[in-house]
Protein backbone atom coordinates (compact mmCIF):
# COMPACT_ATOMS: atom_id res chain seq x y z
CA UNK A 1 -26.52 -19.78 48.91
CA UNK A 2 -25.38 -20.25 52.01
CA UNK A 3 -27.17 -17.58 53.74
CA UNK A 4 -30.38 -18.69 52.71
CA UNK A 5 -29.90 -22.27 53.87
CA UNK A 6 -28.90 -20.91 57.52
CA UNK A 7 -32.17 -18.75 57.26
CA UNK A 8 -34.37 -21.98 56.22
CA UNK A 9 -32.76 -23.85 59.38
CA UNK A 10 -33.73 -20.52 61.70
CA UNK A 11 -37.27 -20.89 60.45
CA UNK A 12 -37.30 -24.84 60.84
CA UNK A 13 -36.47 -23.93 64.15
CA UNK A 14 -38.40 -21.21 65.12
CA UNK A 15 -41.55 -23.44 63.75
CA UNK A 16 -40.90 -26.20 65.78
CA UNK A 17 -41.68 -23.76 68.80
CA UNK A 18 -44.86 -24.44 69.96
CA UNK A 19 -45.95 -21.22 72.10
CA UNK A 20 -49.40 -19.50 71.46
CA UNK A 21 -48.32 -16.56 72.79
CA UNK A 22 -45.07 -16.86 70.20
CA UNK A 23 -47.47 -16.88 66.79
CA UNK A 24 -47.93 -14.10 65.91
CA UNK A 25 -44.19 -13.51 65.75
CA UNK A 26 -43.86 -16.42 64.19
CA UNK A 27 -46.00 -15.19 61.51
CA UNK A 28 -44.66 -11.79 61.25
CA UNK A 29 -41.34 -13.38 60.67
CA UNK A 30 -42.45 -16.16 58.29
CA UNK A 31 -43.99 -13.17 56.80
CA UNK A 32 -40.62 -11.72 56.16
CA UNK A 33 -38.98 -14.68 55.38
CA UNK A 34 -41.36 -14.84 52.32
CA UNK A 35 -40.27 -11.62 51.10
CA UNK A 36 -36.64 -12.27 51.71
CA UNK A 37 -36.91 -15.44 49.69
CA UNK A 38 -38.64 -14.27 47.13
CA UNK A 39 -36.58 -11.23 46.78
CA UNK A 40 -33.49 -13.87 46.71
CA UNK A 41 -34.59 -16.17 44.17
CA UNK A 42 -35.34 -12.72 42.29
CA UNK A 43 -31.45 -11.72 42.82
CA UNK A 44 -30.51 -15.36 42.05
CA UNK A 45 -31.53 -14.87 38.61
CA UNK A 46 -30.57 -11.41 38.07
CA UNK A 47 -26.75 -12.63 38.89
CA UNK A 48 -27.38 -15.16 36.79
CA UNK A 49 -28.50 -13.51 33.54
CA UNK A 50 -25.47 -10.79 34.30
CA UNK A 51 -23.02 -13.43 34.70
CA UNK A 52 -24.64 -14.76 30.91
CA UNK A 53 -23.98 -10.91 29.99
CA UNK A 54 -21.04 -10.92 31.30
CA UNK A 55 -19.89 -13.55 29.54
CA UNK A 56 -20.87 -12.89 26.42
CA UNK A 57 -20.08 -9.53 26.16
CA UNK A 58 -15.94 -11.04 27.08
CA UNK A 59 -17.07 -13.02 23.66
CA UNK A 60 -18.12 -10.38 21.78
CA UNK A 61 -14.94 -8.25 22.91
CA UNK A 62 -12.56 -11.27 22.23
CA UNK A 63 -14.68 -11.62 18.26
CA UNK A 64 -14.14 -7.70 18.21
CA UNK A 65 -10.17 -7.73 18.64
CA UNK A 66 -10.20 -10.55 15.98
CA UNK A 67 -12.14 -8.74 13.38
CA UNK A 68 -9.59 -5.53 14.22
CA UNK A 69 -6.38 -7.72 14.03
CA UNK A 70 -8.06 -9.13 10.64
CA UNK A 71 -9.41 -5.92 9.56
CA UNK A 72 -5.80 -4.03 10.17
CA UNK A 73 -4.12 -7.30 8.04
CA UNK A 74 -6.78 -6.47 5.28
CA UNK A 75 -6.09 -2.77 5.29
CA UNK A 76 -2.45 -3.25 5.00
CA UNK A 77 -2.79 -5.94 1.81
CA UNK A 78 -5.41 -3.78 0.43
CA UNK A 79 -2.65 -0.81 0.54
CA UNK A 80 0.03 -3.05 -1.02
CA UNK A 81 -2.52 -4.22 -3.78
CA UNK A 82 -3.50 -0.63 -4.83
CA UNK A 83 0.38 0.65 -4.64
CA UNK A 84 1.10 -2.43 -7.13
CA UNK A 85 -2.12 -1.47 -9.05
CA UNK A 86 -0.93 2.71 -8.92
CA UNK A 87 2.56 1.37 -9.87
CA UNK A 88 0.90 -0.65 -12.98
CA UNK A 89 -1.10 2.01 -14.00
CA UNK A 90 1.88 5.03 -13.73
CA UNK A 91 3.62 2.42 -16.05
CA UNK A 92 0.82 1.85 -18.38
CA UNK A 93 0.46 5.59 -19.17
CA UNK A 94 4.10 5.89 -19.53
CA UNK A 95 4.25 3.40 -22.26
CA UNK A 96 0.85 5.27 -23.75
CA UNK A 97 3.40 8.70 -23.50
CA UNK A 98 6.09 6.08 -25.14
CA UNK A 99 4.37 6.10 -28.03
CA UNK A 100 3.09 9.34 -28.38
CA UNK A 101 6.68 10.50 -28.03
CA UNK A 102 7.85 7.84 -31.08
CA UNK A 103 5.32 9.19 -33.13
CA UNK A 104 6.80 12.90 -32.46
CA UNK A 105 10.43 11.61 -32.57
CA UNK A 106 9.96 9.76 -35.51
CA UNK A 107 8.16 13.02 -37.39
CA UNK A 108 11.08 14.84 -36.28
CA UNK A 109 13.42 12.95 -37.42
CA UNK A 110 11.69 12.50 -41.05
CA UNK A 111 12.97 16.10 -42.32
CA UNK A 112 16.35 16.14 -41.41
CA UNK A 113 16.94 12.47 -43.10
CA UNK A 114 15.21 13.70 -46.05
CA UNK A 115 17.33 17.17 -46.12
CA UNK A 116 20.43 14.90 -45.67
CA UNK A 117 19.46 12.41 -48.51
CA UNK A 118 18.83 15.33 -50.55
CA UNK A 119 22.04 17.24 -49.87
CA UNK A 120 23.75 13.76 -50.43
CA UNK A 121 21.70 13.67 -53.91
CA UNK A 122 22.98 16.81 -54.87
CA UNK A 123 26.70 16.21 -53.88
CA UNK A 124 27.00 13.47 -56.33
CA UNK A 125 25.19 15.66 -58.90
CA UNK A 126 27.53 18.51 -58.38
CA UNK A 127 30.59 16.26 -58.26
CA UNK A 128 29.68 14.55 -61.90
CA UNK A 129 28.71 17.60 -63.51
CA UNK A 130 31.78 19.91 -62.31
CA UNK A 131 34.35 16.92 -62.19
CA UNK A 132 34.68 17.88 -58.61
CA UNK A 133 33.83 20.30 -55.99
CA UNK A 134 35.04 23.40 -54.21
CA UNK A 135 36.02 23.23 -51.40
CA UNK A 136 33.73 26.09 -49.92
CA UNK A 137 31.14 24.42 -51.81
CA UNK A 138 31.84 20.95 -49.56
CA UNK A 139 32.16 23.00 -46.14
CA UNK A 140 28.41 23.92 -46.94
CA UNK A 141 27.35 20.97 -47.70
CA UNK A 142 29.36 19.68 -44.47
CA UNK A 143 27.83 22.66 -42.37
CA UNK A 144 24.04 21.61 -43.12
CA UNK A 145 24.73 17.81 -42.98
CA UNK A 146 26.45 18.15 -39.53
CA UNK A 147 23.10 20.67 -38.36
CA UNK A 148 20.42 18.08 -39.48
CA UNK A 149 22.93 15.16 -37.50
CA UNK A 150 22.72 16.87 -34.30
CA UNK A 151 19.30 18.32 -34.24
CA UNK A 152 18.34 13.93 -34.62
CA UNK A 153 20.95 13.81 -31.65
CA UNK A 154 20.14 16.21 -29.81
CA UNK A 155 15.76 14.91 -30.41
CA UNK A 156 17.32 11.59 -29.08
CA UNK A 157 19.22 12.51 -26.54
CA UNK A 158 15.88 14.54 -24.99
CA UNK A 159 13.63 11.65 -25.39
CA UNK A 160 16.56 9.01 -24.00
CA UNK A 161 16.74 11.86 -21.06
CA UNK A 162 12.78 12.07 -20.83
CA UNK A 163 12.11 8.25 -20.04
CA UNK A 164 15.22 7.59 -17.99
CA UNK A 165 14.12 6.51 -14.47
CA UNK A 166 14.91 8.94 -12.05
CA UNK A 167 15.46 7.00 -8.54
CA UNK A 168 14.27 9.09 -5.38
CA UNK A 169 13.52 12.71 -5.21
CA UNK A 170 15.31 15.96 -5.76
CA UNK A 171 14.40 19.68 -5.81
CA UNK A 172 13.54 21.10 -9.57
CA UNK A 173 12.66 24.11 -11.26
CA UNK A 174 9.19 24.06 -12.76
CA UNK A 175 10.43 26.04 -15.74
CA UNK A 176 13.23 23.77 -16.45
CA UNK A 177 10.83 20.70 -16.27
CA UNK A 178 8.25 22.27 -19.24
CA UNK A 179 10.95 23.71 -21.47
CA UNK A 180 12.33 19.74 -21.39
CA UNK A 181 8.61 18.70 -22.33
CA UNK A 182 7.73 21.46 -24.90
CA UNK A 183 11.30 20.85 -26.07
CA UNK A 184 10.51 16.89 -26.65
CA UNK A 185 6.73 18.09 -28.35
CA UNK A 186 8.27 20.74 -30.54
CA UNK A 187 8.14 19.44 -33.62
CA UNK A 188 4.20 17.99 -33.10
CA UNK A 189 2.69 21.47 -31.47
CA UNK A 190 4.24 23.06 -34.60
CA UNK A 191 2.87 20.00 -37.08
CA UNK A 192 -0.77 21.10 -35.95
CA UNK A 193 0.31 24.92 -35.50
CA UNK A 194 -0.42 25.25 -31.78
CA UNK A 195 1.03 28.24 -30.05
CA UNK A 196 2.27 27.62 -26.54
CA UNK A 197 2.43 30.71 -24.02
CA UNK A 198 4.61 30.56 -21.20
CA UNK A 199 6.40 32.78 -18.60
CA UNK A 200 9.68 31.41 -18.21
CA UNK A 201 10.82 34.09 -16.07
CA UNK A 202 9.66 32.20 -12.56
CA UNK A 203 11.43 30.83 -9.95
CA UNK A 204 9.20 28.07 -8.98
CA UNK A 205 10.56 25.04 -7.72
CA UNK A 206 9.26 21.35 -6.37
CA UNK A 207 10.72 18.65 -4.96
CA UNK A 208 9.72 14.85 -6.04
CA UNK A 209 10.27 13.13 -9.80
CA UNK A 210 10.85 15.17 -12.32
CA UNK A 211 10.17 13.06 -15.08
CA UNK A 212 7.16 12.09 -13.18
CA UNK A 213 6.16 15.47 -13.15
CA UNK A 214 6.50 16.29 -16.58
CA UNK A 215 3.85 13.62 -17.26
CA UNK A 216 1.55 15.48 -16.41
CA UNK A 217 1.70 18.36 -19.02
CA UNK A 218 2.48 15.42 -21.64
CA UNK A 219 -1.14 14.42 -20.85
CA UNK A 220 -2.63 17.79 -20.23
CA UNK A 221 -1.13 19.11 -24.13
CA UNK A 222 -1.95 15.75 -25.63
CA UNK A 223 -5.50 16.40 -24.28
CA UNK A 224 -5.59 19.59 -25.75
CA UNK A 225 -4.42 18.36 -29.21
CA UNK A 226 -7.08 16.29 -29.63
CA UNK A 227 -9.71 18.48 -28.83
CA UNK A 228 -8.21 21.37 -30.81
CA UNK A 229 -8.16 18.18 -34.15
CA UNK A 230 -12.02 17.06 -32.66
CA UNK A 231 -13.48 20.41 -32.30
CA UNK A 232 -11.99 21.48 -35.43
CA UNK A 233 -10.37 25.10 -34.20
CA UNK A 234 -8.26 26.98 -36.06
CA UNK A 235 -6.67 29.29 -33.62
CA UNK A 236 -5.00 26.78 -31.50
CA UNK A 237 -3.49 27.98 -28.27
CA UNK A 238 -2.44 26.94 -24.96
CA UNK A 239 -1.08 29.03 -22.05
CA UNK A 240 0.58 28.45 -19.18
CA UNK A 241 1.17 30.63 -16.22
CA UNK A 242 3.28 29.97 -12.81
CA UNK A 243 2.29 31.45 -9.46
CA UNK A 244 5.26 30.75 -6.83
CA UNK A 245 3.87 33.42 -4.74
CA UNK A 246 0.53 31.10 -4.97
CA UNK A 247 2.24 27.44 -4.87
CA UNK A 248 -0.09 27.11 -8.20
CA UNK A 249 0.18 26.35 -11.85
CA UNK A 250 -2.47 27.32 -14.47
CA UNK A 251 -2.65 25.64 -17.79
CA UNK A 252 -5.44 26.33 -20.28
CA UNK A 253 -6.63 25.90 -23.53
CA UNK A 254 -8.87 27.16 -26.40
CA UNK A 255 -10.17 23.39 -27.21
CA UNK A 256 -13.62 24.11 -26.61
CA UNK A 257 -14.11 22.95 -22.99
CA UNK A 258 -14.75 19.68 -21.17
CA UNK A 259 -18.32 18.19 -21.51
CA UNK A 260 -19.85 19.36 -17.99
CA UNK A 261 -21.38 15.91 -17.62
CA UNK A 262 -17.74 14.12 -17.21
CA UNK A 263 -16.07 17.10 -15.24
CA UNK A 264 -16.96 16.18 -11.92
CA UNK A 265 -15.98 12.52 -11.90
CA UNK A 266 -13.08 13.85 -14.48
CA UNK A 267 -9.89 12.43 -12.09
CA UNK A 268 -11.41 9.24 -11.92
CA UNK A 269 -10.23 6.24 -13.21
CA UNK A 270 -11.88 5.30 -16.60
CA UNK A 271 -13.43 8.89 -16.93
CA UNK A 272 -12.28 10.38 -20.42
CA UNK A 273 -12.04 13.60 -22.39
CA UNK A 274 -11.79 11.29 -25.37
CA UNK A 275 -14.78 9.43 -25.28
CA UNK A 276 -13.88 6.03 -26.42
CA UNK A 277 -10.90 6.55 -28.15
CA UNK A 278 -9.66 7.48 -24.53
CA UNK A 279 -8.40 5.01 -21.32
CA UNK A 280 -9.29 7.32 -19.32
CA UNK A 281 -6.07 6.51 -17.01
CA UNK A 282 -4.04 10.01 -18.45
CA UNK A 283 -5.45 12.51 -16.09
CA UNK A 284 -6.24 9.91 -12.93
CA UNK A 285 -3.01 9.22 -13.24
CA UNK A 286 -2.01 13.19 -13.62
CA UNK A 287 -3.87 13.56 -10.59
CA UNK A 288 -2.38 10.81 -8.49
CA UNK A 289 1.28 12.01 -9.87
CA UNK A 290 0.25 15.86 -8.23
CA UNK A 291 -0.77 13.51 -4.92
CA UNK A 292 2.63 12.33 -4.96
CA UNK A 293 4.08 15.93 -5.29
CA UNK A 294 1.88 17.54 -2.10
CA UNK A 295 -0.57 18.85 -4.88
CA UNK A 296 -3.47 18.57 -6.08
CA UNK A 297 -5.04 18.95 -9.87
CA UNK A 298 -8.36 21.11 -10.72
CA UNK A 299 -10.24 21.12 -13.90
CA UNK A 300 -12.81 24.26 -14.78
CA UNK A 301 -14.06 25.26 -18.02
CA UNK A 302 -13.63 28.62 -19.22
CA UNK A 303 -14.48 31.05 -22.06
CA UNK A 304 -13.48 28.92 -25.21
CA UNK A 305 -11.57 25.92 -23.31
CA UNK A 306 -10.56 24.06 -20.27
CA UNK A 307 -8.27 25.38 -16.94
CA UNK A 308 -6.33 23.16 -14.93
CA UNK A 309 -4.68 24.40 -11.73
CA UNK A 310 -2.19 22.45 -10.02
CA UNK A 311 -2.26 23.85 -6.56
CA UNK A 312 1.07 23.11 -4.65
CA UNK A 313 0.29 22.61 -0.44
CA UNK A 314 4.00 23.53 -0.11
């Protein structure tokens, strides 16, 4: 510094006087000069190791806005990659429902073929054996033909309704969305004689997908089917209950519960009420479908069978 070199010419100079009666200020202030240098080689290094501090802490900061512009990036593709995933899996479980529903469409559809086979079977009967028919005779026939023909249109037109993308989001009535789904299962609830209880009276109404929505009861009652087949109960019932006052829905069964060691992690993907016959995808992706509608699922077991209780935040 150059401070210190002016002070180290002073001293040259002051040493260079040659005056006894001087010395002992000469000491007094080489004394001091001592100190001083010391005490600024000491500061030399201390500005030196802050300057190193300094400078790498301007490093660390400049590595630290690089990992956060990386890290943000990451977030973002790690977002887009589980919305593609979400998106895979919601269509996954649809085509799972797909086939559940052909299954119930096709068993619906076996009795009125067979009733209109018959009826056709006993039209040509009648007509050889009389030489002809009455007329009020083929207006019956025509009557129950013409029934059986639109209850298949009418089962088709429900499940071409029930897997129809809907694009955005609209306001629905809850009631309106079950009586479509116990509608489309009507035929397979009363195959394995399972009574459904449900208070339509409610005005309780939700704005998202409906068809979305309406997968989740398709899961819950499929659930509940095969328990009430597994556990081997006779009395088969489900009930369903809507609190608008309480933004909630309770659905529950008398299946014989859900094993308490799978209940807490039940939501998750992979966890099953079916053991391995499950995908375990039906209620993780119930539960991400009540996300998506500012809800929430929750699964209890009660006397006999299993709760759920979608709670709407509103």
């Amino acid at each position: 510094m150059k401070y210190t070199r002016k002070f180290k010419e002073i001293l040259s100079k002051l040493n260079e006087i040659d005056d006894e009666e001087c010395q002992a200020l000469k000491d007094e202030i080489n004394e001091l000069a001592d100190i001083y240098l010391q005490k600024e080689t000491r500061l030399e290094k201390i500005i030196k190791l802050s300057d190193k501090q300094q400078k790498a802490i301007l490093e660390l900061n400049e590595e630290l806005d690089d990992y956060k512009s990386n890290l943000e990036q990451k977030v973002q593709e790690e977002i887009v990659k589980r919305q593609k995933q979400e998106a895979l899996l919601l269509e996954q479980t649809r085509l799972a429902a797909l086939s559940e529903m052909i299954n119930a469409v096709a068993h619906q559809w076996v009795q009125p073929l067979n009733v209109i086979c018959m009826h056709t079977e006993v039209l040509i009967i009648e007509a050889k054996k009389n030489n002809g028919l009455a007329p009020t005779k083929v207006q019956e026939f025509k009557k129950d033909i013409f029934m059986q023909v639109n209850h298949l249109i009418e089962t088709l037109h429900n499940f071409r309704n029930f897997f129809q993308p809907i694009k955005g989001v609209h306001t629905f009535t809850i009631v309106h969305a079950l009586e479509s789904v116990l509608q489309l299962l009507h035929d397979d609830l009363s195959k394995h004689a399972i009574e459904i209880q449900f208070n339509k009276e409610s005005k309780f109404s939700l704005t998202g997908n409906e068809n979305e929505f309406k997968h989740i009861f398709i899961n819950l009652i499929n659930n509940s089917k095969y328990a009430f087949l597994e556990n081997k109960i006779q009395n088969r019932k489900i009930v369903i209950e809507l609190f608008p006052d309480e933004n909630k829905i309770e659905y529950s069964d008398n299946a014989g519960g859900i094993d308490e060691k799978i209940l807490p992690s039940l939501f998750e993907i992979r966890s099953s009420t079916k053991g391995e016959n499950g995908t375990g995808m039906g209620l993780y992706m119930s539960q991400q479908i009540a996300h998506k509608h500012n809800g929430k699922l929750i699964a209890t077991n009660i006397e006999n069978g299993a709760k759920f209780t979608f709670i709407y935040k509103g």
